[in-house]
C-alpha atoms as a PDB file:
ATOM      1  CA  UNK A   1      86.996 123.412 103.163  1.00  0.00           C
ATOM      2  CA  UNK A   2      87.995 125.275 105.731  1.00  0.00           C
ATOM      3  CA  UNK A   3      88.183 125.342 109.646  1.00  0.00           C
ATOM      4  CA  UNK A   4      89.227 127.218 112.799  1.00  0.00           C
ATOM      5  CA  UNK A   5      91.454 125.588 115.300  1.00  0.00           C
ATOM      6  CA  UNK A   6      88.720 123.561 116.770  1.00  0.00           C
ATOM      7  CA  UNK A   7      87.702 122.265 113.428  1.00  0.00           C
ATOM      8  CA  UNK A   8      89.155 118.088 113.773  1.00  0.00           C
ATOM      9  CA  UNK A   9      85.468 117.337 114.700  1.00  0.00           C
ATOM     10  CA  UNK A  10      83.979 118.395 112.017  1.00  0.00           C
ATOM     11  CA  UNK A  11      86.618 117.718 108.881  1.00  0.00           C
ATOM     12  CA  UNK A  12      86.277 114.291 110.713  1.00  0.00           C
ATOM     13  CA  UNK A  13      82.547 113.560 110.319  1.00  0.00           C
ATOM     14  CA  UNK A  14      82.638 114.701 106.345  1.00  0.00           C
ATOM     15  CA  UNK A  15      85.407 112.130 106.089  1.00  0.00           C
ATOM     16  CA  UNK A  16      84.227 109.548 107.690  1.00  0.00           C
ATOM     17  CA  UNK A  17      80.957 109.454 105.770  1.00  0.00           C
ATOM     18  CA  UNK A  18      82.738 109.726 102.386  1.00  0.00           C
ATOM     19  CA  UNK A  19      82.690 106.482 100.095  1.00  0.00           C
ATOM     20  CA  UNK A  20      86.588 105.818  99.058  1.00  0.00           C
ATOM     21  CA  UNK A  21      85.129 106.050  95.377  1.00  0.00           C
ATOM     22  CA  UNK A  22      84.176 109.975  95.321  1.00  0.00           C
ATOM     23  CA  UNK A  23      86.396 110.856  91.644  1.00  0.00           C
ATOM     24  CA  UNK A  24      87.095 114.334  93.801  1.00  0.00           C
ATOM     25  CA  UNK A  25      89.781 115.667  95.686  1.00  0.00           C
ATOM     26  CA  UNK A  26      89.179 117.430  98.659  1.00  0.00           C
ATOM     27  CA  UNK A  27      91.660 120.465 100.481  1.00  0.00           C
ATOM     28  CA  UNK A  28      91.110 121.189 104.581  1.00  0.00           C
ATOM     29  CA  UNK A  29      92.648 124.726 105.744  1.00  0.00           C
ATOM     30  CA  UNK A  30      92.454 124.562 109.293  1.00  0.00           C
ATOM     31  CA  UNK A  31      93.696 128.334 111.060  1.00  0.00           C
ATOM     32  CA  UNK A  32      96.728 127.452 113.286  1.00  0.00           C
ATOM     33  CA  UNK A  33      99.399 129.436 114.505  1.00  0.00           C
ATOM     34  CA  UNK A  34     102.327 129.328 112.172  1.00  0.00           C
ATOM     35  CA  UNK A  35     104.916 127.790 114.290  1.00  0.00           C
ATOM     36  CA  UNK A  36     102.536 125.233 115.390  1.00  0.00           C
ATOM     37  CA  UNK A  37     103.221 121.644 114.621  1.00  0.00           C
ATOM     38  CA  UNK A  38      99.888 119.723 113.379  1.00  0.00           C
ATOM     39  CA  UNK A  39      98.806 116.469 113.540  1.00  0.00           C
ATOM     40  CA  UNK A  40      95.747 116.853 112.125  1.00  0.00           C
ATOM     41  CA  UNK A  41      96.417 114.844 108.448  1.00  0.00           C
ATOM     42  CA  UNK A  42      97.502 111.688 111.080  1.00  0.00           C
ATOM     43  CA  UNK A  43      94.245 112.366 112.924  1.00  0.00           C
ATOM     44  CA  UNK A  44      92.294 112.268 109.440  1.00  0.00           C
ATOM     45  CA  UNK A  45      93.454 109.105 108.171  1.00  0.00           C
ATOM     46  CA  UNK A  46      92.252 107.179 110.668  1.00  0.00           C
ATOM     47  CA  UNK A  47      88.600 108.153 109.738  1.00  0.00           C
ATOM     48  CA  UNK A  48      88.428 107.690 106.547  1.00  0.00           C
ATOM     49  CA  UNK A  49      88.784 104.629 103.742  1.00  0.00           C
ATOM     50  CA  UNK A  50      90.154 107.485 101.615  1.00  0.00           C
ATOM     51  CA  UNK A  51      94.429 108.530 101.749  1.00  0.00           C
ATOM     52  CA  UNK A  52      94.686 111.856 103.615  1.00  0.00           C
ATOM     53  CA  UNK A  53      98.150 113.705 102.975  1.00  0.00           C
ATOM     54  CA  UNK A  54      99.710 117.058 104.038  1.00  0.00           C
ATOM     55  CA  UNK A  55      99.527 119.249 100.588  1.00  0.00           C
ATOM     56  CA  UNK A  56     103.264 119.998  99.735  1.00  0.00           C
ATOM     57  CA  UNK A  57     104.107 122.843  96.989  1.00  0.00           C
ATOM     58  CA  UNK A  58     103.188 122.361  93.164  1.00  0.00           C
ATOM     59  CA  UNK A  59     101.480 119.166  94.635  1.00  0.00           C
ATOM     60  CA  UNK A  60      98.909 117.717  91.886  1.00  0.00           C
ATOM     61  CA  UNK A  61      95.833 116.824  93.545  1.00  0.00           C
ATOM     62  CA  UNK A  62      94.397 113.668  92.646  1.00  0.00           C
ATOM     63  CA  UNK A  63      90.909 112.124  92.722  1.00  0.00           C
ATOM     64  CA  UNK A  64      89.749 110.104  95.939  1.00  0.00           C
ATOM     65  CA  UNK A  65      92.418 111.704  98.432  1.00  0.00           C
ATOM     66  CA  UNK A  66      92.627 114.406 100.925  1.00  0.00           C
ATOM     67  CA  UNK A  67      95.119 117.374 101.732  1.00  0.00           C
ATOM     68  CA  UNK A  68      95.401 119.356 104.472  1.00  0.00           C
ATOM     69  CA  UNK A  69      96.916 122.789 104.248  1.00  0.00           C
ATOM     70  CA  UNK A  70     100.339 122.960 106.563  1.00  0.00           C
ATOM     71  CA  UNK A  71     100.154 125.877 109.118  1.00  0.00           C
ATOM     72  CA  UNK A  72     103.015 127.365 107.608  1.00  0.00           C
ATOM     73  CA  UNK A  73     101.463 128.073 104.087  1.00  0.00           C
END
């Protein structure tokens, strides 16, 4: 799923009505500047029953977590 910069709200409400049971894994891309720190997997997990993680390379994604795409990628 992706996002612009003023995305949190939304990417919030979809996780925050997800069961921790869903058997899928689901990616966020949210468009940020490059050189721009984010915050935004911190942000996640506290709305969610569900582990939210930023992706790192040749990352595996498992069922029943979520990954958000760094700015740098």
């Amino acid at each position: 799923m992706g996002a612009s910069a003023g995305g949190l709200a939304a990417f919030s409400e979809l996780l925050y009505h997800l069961s921790g049971d869903t058997g899928k894994a689901f990616v966020l891309v949210q468009h940020l500047d490059p050189g721009q720190t984010s915050l935004l997997s911190e942000l996640l997990a506290r709305t969610t029953q569900i582990p939210v993680h930023t992706a790192a390379d040749e990352e595996v994604a498992a069922a029943n977590h979520a990954y958000v795409i760094p700015p740098n990628i």
